[in-house]
Structures are given as structure tokens and as C-alpha cells.
Protein backbone atom coordinates (compact mmCIF):
# COMPACT_ATOMS: atom_id res chain seq x y z
CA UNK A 1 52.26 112.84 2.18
CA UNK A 2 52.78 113.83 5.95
CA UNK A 3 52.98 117.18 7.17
CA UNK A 4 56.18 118.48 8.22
CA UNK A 5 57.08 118.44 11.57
CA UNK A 6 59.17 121.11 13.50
CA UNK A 7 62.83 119.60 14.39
CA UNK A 8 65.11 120.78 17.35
CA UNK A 9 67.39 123.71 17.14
CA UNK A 10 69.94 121.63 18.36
CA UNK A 11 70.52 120.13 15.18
CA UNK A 12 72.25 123.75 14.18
CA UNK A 13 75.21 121.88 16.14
CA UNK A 14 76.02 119.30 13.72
CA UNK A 15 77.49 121.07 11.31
CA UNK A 16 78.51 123.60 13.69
CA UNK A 17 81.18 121.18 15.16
CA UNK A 18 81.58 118.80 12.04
CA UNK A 19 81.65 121.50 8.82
CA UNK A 20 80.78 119.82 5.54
CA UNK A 21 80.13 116.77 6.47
CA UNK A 22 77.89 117.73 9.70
CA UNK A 23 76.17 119.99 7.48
CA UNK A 24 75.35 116.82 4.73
CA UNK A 25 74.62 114.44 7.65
CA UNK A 26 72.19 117.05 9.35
CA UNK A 27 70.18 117.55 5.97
CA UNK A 28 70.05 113.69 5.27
CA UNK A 29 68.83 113.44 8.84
CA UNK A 30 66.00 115.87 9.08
CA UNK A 31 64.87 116.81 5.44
CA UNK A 32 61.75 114.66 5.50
CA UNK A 33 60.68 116.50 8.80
CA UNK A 34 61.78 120.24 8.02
CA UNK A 35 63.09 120.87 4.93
CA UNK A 36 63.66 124.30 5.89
CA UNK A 37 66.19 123.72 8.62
CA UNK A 38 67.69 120.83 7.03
CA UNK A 39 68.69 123.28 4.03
CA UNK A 40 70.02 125.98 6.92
CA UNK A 41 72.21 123.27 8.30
CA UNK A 42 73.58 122.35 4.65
CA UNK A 43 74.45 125.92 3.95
CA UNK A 44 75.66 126.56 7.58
CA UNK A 45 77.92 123.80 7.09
CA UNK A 46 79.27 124.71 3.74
CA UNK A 47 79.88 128.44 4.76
CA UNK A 48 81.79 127.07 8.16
CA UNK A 49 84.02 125.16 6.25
CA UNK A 50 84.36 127.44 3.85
CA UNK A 51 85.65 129.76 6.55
CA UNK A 52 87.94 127.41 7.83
CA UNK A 53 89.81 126.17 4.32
CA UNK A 54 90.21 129.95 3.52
CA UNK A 55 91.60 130.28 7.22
CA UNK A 56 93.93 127.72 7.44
CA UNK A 57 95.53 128.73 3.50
CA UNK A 58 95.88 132.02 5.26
CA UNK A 59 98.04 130.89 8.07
CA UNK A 60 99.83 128.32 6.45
CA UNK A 61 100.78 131.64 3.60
CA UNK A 62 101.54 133.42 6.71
CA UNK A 63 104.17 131.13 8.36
CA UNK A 64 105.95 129.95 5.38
CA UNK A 65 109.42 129.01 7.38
CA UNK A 66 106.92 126.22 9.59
CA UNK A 67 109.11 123.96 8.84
CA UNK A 68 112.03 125.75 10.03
CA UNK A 69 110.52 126.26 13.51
CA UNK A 70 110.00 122.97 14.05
CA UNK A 71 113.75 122.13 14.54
CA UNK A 72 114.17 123.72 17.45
């Protein structure tokens, strides 16, 4: 078994910009080298696009008569 090595910070982006699926591809990238940080990036991603599916329900409640704009 070989010891863990430390990964970059940088890899906090991935799921920053992609959500779920940067969160998942983060993890899958890094786990063998830092477990630790590959879980953080899995649960960053999941709460970030958690955040934005609850978001975007809200707006899309909030502007019922979209489609009504869009004529003009």
C-alpha cells in the first residue's frame, strides 16, 4: 500500500465550475492520493448543485408568465 500523497487545492475547482459531475470526476481523480480531499470535492459538488437545482425551481416558480415575455 503507498502512502497518501497531498494533492493541489486547485482541484476544489472542479466541481466548483462543473457541480455533480466535477465533484464525481474530482473524487475518481484523486482518491488514491488523498482520500480526504477527494471526499471534500464530492460533497462540495453535491451541495453546489444542490444549490443551484433549488435555485433555478425558485426562479422558474417566480416568473411563471416566462413564456408570455418572450413574445415581445
Amino acid at each position: 500500500m503507498e502512502p497518501e500523497r497531498q494533492r493541489s487545492n486547485w482541484w476544489y475547482l472542479v466541481p466548483i465550475f462543473l457541480g455533480i459531475i466535477g465533484g464525481i470526476i474530482a473524487y475518481f481523480a484523486i482518491r488514491n492520493d488523498d482520500l480526504a480531499k477527494a471526499k471534500n470535492c464530492l460533497f462540495l459538488g453535491l451541495i453546489l448543485g444542490s444549490i443551484a437545482i433549488i435555485l433555478e425551481v425558485f426562479f422558474a416558480a417566480s416568473y411563471p408568465d416566462l413564456e408570455e415575455l418572450a413574445k415581445y
